[in-house]
Each structure stands twice: as structure tokens, then as C-alpha cells.
C-alpha atoms as a PDB file:
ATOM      1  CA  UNK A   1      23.594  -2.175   4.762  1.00  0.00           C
ATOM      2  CA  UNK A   2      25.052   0.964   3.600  1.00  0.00           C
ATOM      3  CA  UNK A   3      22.957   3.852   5.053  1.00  0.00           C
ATOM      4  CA  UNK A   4      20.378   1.520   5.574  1.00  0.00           C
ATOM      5  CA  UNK A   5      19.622   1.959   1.731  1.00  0.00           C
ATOM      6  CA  UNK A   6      16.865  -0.667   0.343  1.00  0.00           C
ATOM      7  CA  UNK A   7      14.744  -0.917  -2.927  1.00  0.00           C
ATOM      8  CA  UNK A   8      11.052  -2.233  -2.753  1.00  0.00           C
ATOM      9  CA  UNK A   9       8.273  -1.988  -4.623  1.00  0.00           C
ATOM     10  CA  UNK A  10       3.992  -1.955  -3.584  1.00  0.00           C
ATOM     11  CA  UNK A  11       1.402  -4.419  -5.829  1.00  0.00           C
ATOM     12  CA  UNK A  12      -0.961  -1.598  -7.339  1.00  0.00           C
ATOM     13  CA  UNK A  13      -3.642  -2.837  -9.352  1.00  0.00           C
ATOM     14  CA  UNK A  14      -2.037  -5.823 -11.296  1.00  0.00           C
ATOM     15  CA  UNK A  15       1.649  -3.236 -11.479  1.00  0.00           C
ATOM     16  CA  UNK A  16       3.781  -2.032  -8.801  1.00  0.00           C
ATOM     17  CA  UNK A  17       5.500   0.995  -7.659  1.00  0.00           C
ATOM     18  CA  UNK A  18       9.312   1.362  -7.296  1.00  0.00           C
ATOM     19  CA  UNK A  19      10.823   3.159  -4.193  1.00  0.00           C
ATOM     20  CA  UNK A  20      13.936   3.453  -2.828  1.00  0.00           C
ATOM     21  CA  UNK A  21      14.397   4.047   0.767  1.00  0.00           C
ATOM     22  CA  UNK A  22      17.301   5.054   3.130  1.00  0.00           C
ATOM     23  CA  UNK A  23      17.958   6.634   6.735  1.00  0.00           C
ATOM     24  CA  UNK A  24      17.226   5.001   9.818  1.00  0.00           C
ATOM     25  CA  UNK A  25      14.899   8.202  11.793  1.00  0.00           C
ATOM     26  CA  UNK A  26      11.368   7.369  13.414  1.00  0.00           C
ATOM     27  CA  UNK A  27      10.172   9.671  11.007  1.00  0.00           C
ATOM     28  CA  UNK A  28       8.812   9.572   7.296  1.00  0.00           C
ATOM     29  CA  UNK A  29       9.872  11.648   4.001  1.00  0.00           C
ATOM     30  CA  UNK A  30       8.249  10.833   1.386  1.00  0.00           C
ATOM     31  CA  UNK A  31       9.681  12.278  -2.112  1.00  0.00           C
ATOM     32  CA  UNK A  32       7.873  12.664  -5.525  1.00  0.00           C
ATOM     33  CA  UNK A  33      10.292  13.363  -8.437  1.00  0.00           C
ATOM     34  CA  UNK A  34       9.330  15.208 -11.627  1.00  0.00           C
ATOM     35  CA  UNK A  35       8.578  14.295 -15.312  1.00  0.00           C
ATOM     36  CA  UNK A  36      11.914  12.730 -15.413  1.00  0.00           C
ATOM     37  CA  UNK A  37      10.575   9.670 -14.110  1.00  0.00           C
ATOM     38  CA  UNK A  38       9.141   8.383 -17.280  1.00  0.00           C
ATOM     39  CA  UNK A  39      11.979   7.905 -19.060  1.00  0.00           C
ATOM     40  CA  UNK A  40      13.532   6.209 -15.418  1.00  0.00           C
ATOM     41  CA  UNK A  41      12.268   4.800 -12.543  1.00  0.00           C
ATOM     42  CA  UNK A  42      14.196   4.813  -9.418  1.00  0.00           C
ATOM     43  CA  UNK A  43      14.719   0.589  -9.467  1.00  0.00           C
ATOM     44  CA  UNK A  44      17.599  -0.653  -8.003  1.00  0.00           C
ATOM     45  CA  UNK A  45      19.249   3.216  -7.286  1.00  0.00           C
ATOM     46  CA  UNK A  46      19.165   3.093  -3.684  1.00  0.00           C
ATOM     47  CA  UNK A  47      22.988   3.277  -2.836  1.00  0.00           C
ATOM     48  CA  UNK A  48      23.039   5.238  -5.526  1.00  0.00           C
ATOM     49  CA  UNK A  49      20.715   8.170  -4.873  1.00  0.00           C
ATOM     50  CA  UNK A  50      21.160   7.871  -1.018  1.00  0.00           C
ATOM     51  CA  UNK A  51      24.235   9.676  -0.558  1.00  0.00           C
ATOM     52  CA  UNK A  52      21.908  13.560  -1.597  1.00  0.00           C
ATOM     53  CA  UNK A  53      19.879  13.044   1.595  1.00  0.00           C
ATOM     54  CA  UNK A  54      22.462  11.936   3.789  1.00  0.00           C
ATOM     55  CA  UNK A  55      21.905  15.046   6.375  1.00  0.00           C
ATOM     56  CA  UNK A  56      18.187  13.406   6.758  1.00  0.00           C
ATOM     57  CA  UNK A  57      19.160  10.049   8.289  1.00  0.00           C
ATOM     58  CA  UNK A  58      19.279  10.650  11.776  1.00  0.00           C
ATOM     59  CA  UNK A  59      15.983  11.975  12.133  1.00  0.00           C
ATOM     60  CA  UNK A  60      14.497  10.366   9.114  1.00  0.00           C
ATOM     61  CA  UNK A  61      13.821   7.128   6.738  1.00  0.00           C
ATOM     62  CA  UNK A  62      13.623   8.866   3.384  1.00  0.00           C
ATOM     63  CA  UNK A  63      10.967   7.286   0.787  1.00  0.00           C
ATOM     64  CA  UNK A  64      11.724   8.358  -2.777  1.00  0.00           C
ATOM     65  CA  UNK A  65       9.198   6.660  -4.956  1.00  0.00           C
ATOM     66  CA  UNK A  66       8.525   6.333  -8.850  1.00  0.00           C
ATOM     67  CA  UNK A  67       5.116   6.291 -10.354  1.00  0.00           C
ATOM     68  CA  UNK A  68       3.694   2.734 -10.852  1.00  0.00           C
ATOM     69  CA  UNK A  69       5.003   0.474 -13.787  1.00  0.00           C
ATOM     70  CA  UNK A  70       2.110  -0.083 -16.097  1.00  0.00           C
ATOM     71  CA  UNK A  71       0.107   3.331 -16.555  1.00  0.00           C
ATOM     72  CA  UNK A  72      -2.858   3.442 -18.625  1.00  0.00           C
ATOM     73  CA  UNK A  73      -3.346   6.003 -21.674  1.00  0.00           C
ATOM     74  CA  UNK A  74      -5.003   8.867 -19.863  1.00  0.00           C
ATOM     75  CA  UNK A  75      -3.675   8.406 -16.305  1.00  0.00           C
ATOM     76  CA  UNK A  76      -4.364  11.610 -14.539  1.00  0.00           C
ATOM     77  CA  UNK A  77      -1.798  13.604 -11.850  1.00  0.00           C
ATOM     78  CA  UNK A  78      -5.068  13.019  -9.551  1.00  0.00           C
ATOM     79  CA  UNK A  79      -5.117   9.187 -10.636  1.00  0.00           C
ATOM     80  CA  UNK A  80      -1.092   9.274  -9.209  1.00  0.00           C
ATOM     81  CA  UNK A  81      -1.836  10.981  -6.386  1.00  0.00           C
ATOM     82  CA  UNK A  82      -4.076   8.154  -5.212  1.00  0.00           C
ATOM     83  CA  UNK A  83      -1.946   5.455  -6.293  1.00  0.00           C
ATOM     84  CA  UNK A  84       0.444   7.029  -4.063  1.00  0.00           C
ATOM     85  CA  UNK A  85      -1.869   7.176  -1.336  1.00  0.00           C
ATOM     86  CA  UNK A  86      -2.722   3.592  -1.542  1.00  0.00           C
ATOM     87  CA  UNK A  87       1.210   2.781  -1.164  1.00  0.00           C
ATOM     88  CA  UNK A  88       1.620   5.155   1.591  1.00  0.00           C
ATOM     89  CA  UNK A  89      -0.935   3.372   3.292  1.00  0.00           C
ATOM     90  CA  UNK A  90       0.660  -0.373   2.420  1.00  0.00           C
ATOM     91  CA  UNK A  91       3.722   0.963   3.647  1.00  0.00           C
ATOM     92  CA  UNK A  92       2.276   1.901   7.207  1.00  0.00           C
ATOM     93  CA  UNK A  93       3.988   5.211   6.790  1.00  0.00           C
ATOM     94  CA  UNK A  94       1.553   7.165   8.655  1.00  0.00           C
ATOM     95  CA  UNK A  95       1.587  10.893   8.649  1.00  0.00           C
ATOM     96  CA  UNK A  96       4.972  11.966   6.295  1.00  0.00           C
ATOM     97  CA  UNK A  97       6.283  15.409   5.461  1.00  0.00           C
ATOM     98  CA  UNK A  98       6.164  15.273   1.618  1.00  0.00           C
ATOM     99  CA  UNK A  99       8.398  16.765  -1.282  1.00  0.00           C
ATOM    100  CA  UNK A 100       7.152  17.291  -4.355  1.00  0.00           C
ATOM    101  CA  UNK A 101       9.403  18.445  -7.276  1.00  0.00           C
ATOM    102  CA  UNK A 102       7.642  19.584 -10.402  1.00  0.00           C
ATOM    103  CA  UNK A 103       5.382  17.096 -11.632  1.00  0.00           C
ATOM    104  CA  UNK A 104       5.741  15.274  -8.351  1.00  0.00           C
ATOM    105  CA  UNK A 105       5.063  18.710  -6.652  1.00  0.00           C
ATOM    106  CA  UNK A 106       1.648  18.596  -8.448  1.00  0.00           C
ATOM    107  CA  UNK A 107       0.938  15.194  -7.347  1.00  0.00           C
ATOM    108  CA  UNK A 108       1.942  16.016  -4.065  1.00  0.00           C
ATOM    109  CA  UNK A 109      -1.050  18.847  -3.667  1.00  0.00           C
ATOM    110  CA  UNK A 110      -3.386  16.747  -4.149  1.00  0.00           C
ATOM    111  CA  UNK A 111      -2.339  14.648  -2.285  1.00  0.00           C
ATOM    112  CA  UNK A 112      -2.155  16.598   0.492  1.00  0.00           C
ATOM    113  CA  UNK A 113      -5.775  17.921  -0.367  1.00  0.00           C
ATOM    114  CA  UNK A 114      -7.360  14.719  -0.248  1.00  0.00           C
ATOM    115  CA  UNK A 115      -5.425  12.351   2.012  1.00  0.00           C
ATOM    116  CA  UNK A 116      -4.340  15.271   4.743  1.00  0.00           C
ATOM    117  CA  UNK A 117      -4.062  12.138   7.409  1.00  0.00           C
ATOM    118  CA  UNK A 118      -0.992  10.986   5.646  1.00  0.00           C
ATOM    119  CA  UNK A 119       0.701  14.463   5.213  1.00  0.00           C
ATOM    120  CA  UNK A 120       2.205  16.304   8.256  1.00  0.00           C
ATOM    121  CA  UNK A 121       4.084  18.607   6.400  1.00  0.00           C
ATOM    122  CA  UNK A 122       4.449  20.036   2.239  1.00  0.00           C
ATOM    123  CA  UNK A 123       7.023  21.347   0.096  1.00  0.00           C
ATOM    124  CA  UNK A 124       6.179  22.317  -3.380  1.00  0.00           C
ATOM    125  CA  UNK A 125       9.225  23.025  -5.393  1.00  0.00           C
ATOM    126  CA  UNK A 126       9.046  24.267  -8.692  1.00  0.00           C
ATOM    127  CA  UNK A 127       5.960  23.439  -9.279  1.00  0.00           C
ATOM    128  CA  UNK A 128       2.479  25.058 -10.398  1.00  0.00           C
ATOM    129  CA  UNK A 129      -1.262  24.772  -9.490  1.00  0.00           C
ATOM    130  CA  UNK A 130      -2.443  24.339 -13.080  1.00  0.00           C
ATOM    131  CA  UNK A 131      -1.066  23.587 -16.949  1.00  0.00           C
ATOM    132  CA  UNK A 132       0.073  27.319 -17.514  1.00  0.00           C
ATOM    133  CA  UNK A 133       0.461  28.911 -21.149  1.00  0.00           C
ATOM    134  CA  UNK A 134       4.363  28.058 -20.353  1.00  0.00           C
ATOM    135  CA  UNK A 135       4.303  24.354 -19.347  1.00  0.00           C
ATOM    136  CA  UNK A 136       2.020  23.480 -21.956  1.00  0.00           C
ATOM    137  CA  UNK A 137       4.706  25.181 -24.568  1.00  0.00           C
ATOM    138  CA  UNK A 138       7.464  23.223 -22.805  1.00  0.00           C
ATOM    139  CA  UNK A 139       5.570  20.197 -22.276  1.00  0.00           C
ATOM    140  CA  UNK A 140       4.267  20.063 -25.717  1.00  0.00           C
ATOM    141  CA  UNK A 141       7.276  20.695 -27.055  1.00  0.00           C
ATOM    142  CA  UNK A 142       8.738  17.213 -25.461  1.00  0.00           C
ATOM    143  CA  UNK A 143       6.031  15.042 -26.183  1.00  0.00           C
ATOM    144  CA  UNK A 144       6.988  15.702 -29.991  1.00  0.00           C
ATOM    145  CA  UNK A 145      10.404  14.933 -29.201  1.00  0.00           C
ATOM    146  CA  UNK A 146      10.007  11.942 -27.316  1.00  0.00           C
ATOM    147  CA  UNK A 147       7.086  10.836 -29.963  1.00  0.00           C
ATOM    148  CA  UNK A 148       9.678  10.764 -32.680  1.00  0.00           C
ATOM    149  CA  UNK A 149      12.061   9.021 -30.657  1.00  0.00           C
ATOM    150  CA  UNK A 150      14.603  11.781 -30.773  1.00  0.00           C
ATOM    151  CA  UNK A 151      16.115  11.649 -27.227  1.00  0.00           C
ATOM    152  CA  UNK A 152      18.836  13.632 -27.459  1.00  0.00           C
ATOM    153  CA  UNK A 153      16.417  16.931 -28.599  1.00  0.00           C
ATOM    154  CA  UNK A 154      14.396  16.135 -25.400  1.00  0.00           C
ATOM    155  CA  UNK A 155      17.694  15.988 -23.248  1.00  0.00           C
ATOM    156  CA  UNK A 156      19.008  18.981 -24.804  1.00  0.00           C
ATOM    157  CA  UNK A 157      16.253  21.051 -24.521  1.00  0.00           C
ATOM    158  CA  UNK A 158      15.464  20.038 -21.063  1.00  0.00           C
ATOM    159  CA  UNK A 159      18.525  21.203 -19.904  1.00  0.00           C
ATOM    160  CA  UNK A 160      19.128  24.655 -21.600  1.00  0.00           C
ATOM    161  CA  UNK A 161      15.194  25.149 -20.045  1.00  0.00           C
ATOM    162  CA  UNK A 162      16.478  24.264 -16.547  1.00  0.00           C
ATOM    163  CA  UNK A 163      19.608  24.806 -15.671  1.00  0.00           C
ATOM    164  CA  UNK A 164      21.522  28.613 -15.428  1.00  0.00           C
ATOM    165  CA  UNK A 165      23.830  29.616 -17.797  1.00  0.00           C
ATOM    166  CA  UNK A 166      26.624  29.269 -15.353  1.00  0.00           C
ATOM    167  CA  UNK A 167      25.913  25.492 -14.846  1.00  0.00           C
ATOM    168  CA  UNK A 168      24.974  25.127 -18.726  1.00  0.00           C
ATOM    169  CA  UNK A 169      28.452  25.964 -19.803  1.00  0.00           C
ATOM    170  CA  UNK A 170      29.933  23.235 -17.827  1.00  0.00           C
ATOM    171  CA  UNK A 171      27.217  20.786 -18.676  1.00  0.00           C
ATOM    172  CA  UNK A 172      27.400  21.418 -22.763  1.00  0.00           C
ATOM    173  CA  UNK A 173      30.334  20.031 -22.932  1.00  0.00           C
ATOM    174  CA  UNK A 174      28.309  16.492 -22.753  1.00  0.00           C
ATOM    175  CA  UNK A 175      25.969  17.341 -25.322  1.00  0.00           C
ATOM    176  CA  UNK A 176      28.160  15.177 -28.293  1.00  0.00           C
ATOM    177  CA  UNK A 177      27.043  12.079 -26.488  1.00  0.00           C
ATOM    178  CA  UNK A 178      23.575  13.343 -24.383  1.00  0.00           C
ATOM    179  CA  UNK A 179      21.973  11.566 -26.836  1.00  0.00           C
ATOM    180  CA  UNK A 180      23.591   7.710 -26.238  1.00  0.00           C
ATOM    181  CA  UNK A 181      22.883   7.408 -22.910  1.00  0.00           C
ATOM    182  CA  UNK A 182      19.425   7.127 -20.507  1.00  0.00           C
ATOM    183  CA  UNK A 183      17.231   6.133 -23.878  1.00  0.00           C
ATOM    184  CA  UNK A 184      14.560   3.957 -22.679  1.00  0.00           C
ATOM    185  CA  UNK A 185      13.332   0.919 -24.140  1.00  0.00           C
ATOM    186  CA  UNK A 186      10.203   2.850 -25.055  1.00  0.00           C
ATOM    187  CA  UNK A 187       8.656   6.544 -24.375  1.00  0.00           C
ATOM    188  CA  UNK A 188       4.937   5.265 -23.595  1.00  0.00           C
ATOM    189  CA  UNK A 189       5.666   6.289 -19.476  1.00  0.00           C
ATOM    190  CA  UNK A 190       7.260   9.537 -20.523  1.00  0.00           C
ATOM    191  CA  UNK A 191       4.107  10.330 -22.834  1.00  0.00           C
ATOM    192  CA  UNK A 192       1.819   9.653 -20.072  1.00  0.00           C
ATOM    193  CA  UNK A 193       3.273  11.570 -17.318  1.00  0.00           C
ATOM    194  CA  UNK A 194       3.601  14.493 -20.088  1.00  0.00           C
ATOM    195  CA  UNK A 195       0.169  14.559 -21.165  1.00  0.00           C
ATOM    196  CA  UNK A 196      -1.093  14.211 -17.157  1.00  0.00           C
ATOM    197  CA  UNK A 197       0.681  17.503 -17.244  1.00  0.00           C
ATOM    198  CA  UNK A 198      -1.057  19.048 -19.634  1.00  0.00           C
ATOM    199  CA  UNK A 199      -4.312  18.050 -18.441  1.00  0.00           C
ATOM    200  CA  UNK A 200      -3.467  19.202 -14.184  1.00  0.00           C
ATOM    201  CA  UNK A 201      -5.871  21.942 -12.858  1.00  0.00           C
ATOM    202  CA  UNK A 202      -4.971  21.607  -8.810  1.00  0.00           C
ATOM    203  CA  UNK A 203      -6.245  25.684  -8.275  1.00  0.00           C
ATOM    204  CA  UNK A 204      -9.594  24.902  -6.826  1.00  0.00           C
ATOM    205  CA  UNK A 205      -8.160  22.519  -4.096  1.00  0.00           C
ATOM    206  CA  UNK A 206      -5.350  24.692  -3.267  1.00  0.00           C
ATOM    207  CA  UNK A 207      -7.411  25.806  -0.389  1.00  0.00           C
ATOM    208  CA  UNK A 208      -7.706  22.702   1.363  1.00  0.00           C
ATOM    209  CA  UNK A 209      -4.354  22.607   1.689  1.00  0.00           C
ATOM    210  CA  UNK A 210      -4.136  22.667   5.606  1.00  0.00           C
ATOM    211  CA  UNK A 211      -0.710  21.616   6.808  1.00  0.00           C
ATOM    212  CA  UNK A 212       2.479  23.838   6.866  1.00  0.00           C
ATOM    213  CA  UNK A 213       3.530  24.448   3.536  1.00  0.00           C
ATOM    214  CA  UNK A 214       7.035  26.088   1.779  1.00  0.00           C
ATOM    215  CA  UNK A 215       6.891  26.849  -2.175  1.00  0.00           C
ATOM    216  CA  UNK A 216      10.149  26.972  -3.217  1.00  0.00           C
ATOM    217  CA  UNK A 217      10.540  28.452  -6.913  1.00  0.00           C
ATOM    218  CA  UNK A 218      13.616  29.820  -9.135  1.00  0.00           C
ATOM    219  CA  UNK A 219      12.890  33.272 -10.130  1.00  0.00           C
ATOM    220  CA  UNK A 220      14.477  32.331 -13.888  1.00  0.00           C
ATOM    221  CA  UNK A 221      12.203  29.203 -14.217  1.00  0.00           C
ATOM    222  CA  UNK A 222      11.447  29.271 -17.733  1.00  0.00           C
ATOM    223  CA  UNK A 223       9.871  26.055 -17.676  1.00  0.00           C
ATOM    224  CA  UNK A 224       6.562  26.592 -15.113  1.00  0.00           C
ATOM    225  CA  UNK A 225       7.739  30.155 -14.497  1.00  0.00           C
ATOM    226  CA  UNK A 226       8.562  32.234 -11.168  1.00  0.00           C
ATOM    227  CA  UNK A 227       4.863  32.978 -11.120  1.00  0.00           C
ATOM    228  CA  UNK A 228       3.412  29.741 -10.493  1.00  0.00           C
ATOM    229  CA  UNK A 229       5.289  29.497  -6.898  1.00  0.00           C
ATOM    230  CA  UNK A 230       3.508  32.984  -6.362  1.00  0.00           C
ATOM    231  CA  UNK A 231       0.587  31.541  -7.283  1.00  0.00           C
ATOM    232  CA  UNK A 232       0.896  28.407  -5.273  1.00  0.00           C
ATOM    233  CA  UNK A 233       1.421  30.511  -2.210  1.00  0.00           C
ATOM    234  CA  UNK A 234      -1.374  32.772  -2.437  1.00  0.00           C
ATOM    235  CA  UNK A 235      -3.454  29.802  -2.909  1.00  0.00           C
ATOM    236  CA  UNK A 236      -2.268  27.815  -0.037  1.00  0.00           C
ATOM    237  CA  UNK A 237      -3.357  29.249   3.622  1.00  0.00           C
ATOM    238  CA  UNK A 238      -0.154  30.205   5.350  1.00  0.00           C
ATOM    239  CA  UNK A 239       2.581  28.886   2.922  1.00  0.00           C
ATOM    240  CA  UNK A 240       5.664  30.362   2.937  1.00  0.00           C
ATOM    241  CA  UNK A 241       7.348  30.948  -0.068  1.00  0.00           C
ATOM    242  CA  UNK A 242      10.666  31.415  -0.973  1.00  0.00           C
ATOM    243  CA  UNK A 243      12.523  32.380  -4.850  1.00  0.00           C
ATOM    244  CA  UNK A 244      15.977  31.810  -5.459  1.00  0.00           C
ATOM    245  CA  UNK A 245      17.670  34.403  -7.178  1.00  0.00           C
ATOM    246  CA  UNK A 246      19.146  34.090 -10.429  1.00  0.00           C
ATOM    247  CA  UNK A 247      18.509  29.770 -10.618  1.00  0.00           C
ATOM    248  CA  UNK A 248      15.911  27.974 -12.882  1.00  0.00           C
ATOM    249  CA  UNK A 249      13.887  25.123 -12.630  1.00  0.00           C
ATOM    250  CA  UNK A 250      16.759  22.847 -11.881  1.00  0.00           C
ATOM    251  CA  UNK A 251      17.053  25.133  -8.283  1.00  0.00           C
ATOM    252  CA  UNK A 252      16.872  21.704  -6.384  1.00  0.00           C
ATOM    253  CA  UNK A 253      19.996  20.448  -7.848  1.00  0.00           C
ATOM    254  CA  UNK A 254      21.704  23.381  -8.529  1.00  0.00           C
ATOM    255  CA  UNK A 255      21.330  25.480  -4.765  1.00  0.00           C
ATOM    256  CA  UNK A 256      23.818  23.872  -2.741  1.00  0.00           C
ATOM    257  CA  UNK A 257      21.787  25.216   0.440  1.00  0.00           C
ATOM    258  CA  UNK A 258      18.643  23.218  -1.077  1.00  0.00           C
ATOM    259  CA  UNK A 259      18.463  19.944   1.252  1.00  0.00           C
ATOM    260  CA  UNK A 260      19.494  22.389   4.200  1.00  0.00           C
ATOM    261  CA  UNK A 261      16.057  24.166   3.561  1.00  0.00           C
ATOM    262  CA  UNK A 262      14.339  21.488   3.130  1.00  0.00           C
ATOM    263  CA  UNK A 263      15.446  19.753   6.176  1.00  0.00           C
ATOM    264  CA  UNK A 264      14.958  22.503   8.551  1.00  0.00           C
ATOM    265  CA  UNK A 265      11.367  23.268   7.198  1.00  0.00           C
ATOM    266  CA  UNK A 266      10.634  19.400   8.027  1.00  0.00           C
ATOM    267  CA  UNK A 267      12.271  19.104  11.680  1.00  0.00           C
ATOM    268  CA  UNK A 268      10.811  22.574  12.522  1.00  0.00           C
ATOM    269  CA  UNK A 269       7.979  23.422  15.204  1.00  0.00           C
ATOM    270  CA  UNK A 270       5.654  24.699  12.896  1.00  0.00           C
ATOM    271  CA  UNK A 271       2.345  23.709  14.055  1.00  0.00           C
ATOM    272  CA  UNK A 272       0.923  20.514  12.069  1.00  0.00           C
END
């Protein structure tokens, strides 16, 4: 198969959770996406999504998972980050270097807080430690969108909060029909993840944070702020942090030097 690309799923609980997977390296990535992933989960978008991590596969197998199916009203980020603990550990994946991207990045510090035998090393990407004054204006904002059903405010406004004007005016030009496409069925999994948000407070296990660790933040993040990667590394004993200049929250997909960074953090000799 193409890249080695496969979609799964783990039994959680009575529900599963999704992942895609691709590479052929002895070693494990595991990757948390962000909020995004209520409105989609990653089922059936192996081939699709495997071509971004193609530099990995040599030295990796790259695990991108969703968050489980069926998730009950009040569904904490802590409640996720076991859930993905329990898959990691159906999986056999042993000891994985972990990327977490916003919401996924604050899943992934707890998980690497209270499962540190199945994290070797972190990345945090625009992420924060806690439900700042900021996210829980952004946040709140898109739970009234996606309450009212009005998808193509939520897209909108996602993307003017994310991405830098220099990317924005080529992406406008979609905004006629943002609106048509990507509506799910229902909003109940985006409402859940949104309100887990709201209600994550990670700053008191920052500290037992032990592995290597690299914050990576966009100095014009206007939807968790440049602040919370300061925060994250200050927190964290012996992060290393690094801002891009000029990008947003969308830094990940915008930097073209992103997976580079990533990559060389994870196949580095930094003491684990």
C-alpha cells in the first residue's frame, strides 16, 4: 500500500477511536489534532493526509488519531487524555514522541503528566496550560455558532482568527461557498470538545512534565495568544520554546519549515 497508509480504529468503552497511520520506521508518532476534530474525524483519510508527513517515514510509523466516536455531555480534555492512553496501550505503541496541536496539545500534557511511560518525547504547538480570558472569548464565540447551526460563521471566523493576513487574502476568495462544504451531520462532537476547552486547567501538572519538550507558538496567535507558549515553557522543566514571527495560530500549516522542526526535535539526542 501506498506509503504504507492504513485506517483503524480501538473499541473504547462501547465507541471507538479513529486513526490513521502511515510510514514504515521502528519508531512511534503519535499526533493529536485540535478542535477541528469535532466537526471531522480522520476516518478513511489515510492516503489522504499521509502525503504532510512524508519526511517521517523512514524513521517513523506516524499515528494521527481522532477523539473517540460517542462522547458523553461533559467529557473532560483529562477524560481524552486517558482514552488516548488506553489506545496507546491497545496499540502496543510503547514509548511515542507526541504532537499535540491546540486542543490536542492540551490533551497531550496530560498525557504526558500522567502516562510518562508512553511518552518519550512532547511538542506542544499552539497550545495553552489553562482556558485563558482569550480562548474562552474565541471558544465561546463558536459554540454559539455551531449551536445555531450556522457553519459558515464558525468557518469564517476560524479562519480570519488563524491564519495571517497574507494567507487570508488568498483563502477569502472561498468564503462564497465556506459555508456548503465540511457541515456535519450534527455539532454534538464539536460542542463537546469546545466546552472541554473551556473547562481545561493543565497549570498545576505542568511540572510533572519530565521528558524533552518544544512549545512552538505564533507570536500573532489571536486565538490562545503568544503568551500561553511562554507560559507553557516556564511551566515545563527544560522546554524549549520557540515563536514564529509574524504567523498565527494556523503556524503548523502555514510555516513551510514546520514538519522540518518537528522532525528534528523527535530524531534528536536529547536525553529522554
Amino acid at each position: 500500500m501506498l506509503w504504507n497508509a492504513r485506517n483503524g480504529a480501538v473499541a473504547l468503552d462501547g465507541t471507538v477511536m479513529r486513526y490513521v497511520s502511515f510510514g514504515h520506521g521502528g519508531r512511534s508518532v503519535v499526533i493529536l489534532p485540535g478542535l477541528s476534530d469535532g466537526l471531522a474525524t480522520v476516518k478513511g483519510k489515510a492516503l489522504l493526509l499521509a502525503p504532510t508527513y512524508r519526511s517521517f517515514f523512514e524513521e517513523y510509523t506516524i499515528y494521527l488519531f481522532s477523539r473517540k466516536d460517542a462522547m458523553p455531555d461533559g467529557y473532560s480534555i483529562r477524560d481524552m487524555a486517558e482514552d488516548q492512553a488506553k489506545a496507546m496501550r491497545t496499540l502496543s505503541l510503547g514509548r511515542c514522541s507526541v504532537l499535540g496541536v491546540s486542543e490536542g496539545g492540551m490533551i497531550a500534557q496530560l498525557l504526558a503528566a500522567d502516562h510518562a511511560d508512553l511518552v518519550d518525547k512532547l511538542i506542544l504547538a499552539v497550545t495553552a496550560p489553562s482556558a485563558n480570558g482569550l480562548i474562552r472569548e474565541n471558544v465561546s464565540r463558536w459554540i454559539a455558532f455551531a449551536e445555531r447551526r450556522d457553519h459558515r460563521s464558525l468557518m469564517i471566523d476560524t479562519a480570519e482568527k488563524s491564519y495571517s493576513p497574507a494567507y487570508l487574502r488568498k483563502y477569502r476568495r472561498i468564503y462564497p461557498v465556506i459555508g456548503l462544504v465540511g457541515r456535519p451531520r450534527n455539532y454534538k462532537r464539536f460542542l463537546v470538545n469546545a466546552k472541554a476547552v473551556l473547562g481545561f486547567d493543565a497549570t498545576d501538572d505542568l511540572k510533572r512534565i519530565l521528558c524533552p519538550t518544544l512549545v512552538i507558538g505564533g507570536e500573532a496567535d489571536r486565538i490562545v495568544g503568544a503568551g500561553a507558549s511562554l507560559e507553557l515553557h516556564c511551566g515545563i522543566p527544560g522546554s524549549e520554546l520557540f515563536l514564529y514571527r509574524g504567523l498565527g495560530h494556523a503556524a503548523y500549516e502555514e510555516a513551510k519549515d514546520f514538519n522540518r522542526r518537528v522532525f528534528e526535535f523527535f530524531i534528536s539526542d536529547r536525553d529522554s
